[in-house]
Protein backbone atom coordinates (compact mmCIF):
# COMPACT_ATOMS: atom_id res chain seq x y z
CA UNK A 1 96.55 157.04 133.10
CA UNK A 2 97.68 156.58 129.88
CA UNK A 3 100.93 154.65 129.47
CA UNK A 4 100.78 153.01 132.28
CA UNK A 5 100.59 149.35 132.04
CA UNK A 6 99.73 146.54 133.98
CA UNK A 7 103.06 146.18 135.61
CA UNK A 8 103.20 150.19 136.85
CA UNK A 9 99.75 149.69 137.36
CA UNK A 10 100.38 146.77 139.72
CA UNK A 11 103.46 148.45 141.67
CA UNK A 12 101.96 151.46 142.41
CA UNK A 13 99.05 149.70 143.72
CA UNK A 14 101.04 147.44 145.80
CA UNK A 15 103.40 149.33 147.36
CA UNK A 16 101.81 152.76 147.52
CA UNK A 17 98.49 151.68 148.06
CA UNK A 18 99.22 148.23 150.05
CA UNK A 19 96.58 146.39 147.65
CA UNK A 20 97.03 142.60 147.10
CA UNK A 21 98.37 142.25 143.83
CA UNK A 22 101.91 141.32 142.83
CA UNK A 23 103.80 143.33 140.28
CA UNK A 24 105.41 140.67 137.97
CA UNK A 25 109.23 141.37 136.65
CA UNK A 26 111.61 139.08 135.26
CA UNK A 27 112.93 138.24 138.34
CA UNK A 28 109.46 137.35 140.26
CA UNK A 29 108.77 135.14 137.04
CA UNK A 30 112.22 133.42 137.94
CA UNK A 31 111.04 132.82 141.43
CA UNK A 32 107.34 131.78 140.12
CA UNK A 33 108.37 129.61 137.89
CA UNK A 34 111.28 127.46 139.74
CA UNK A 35 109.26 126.94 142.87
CA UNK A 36 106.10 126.20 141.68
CA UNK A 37 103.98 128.72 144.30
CA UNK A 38 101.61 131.09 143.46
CA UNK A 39 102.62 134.14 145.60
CA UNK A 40 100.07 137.44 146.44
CA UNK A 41 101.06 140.83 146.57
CA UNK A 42 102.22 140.42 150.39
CA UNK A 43 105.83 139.60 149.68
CA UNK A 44 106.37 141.64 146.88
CA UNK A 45 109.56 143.26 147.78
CA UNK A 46 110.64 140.04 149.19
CA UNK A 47 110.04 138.14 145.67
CA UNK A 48 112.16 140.99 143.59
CA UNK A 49 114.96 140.97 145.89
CA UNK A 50 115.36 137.38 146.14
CA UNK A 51 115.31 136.95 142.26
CA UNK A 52 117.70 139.52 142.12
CA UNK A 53 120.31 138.43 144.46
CA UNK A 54 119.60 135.08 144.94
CA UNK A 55 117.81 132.78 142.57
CA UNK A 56 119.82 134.33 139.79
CA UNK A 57 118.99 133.08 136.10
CA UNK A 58 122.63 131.54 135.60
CA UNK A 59 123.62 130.55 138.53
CA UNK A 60 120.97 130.57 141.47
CA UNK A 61 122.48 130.15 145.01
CA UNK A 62 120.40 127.43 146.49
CA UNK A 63 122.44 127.48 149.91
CA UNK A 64 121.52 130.56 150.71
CA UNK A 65 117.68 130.82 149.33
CA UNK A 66 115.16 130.73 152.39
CA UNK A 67 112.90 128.62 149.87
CA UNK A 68 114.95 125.61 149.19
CA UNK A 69 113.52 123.39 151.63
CA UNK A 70 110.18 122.97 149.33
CA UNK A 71 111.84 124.27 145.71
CA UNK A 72 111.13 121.17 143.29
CA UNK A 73 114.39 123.33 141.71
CA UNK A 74 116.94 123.06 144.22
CA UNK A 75 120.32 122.48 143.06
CA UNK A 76 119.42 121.64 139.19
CA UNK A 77 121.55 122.97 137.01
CA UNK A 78 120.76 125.41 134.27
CA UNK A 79 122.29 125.62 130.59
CA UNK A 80 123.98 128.78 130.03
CA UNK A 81 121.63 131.39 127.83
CA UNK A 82 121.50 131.22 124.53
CA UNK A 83 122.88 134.62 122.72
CA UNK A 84 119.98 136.61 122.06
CA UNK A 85 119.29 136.42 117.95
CA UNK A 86 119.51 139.33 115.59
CA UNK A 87 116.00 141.88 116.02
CA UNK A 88 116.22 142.19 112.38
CA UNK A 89 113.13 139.06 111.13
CA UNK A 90 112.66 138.13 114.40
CA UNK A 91 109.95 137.07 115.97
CA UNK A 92 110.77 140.23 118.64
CA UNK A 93 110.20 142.41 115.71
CA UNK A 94 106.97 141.36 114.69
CA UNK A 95 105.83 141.88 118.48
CA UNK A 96 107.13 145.21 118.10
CA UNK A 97 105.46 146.38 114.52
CA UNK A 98 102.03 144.54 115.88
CA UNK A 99 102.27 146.76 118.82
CA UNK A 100 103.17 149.77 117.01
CA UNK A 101 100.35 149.49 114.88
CA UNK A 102 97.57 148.96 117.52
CA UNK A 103 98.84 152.05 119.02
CA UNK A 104 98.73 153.70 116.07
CA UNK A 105 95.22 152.64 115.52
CA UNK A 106 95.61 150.06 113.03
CA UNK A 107 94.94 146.13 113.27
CA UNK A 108 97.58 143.81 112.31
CA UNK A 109 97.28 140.66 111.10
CA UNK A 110 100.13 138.91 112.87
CA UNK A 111 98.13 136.29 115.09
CA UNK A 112 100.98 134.97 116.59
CA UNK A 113 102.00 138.25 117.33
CA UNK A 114 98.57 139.79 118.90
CA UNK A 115 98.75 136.26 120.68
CA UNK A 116 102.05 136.82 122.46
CA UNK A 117 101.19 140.74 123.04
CA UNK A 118 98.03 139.93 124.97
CA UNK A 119 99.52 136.81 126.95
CA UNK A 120 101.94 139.57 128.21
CA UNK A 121 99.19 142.15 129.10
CA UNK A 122 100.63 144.62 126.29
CA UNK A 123 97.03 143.97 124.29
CA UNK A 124 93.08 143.41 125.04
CA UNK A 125 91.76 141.02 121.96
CA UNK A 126 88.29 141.36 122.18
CA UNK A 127 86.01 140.22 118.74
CA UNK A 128 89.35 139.64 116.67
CA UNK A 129 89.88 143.27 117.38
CA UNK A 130 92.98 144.33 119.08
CA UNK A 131 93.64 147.56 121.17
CA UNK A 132 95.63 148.57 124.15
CA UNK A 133 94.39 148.23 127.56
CA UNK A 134 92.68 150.64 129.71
């Protein structure tokens, strides 16, 4: 369908279709990336609301995380977040105009930018020639 990306595409599929595959938001990544484990599609809805209420970005609550026991992460601490930088010359806009144009038809020649887009799933490079997925 068009506009639907590899996140929807990976929801719907998991949780109205009970396939295998594990829809990744910011939160899962969170999870993913502070334990070290590659979770399936199985524990989904386990993965969202554990990022979401319990490994927080700031200030994740260890204590009461059922993972702990194995987390290489437990109880570091984590620098507060940076405040997000002006959109205006960033590198967020670039993302954004090399997307734009590739929907539009056009190829940009932001590398860096194509790069980043198709490491997130937003583009297919194929041949040096960008377009949007399927």
């Amino acid at each position: 369908l068009a506009g639907v990306g590899a996140y929807t595409a990976a929801a719907v599929g998991n949780f109205a279709f009970g396939r295998d595959v594990l829809p990744i938001d910011t939160n899962v990544r969170r999870v993913q990336e502070r334990t070290g484990e590659p979770f399936d599609g199985s524990c989904a809805q386990a993965l969202f609301d554990l990022g979401a209420t319990v490994c927080l970005a700031r200030i994740p609550r260890c204590d009461a995380c059922p993972l702990a026991a194995n987390c290489p992460s437990r109880g570091r601490r984590y620098e507060p977040l940076r405040k997000q930088s002006r959109f205006e010359g960033s590198f967020r806009q670039r993302r954004a105009a090399a997307l734009r144009a590739v929907a539009a038809g056009a190829q940009p020649d932001d590398g860096d930018a194509l790069v980043s887009l198709e490491r997130d799933g937003l583009v297919v490079l194929a041949d040096g020639v960008a377009s949007l997925p399927a």
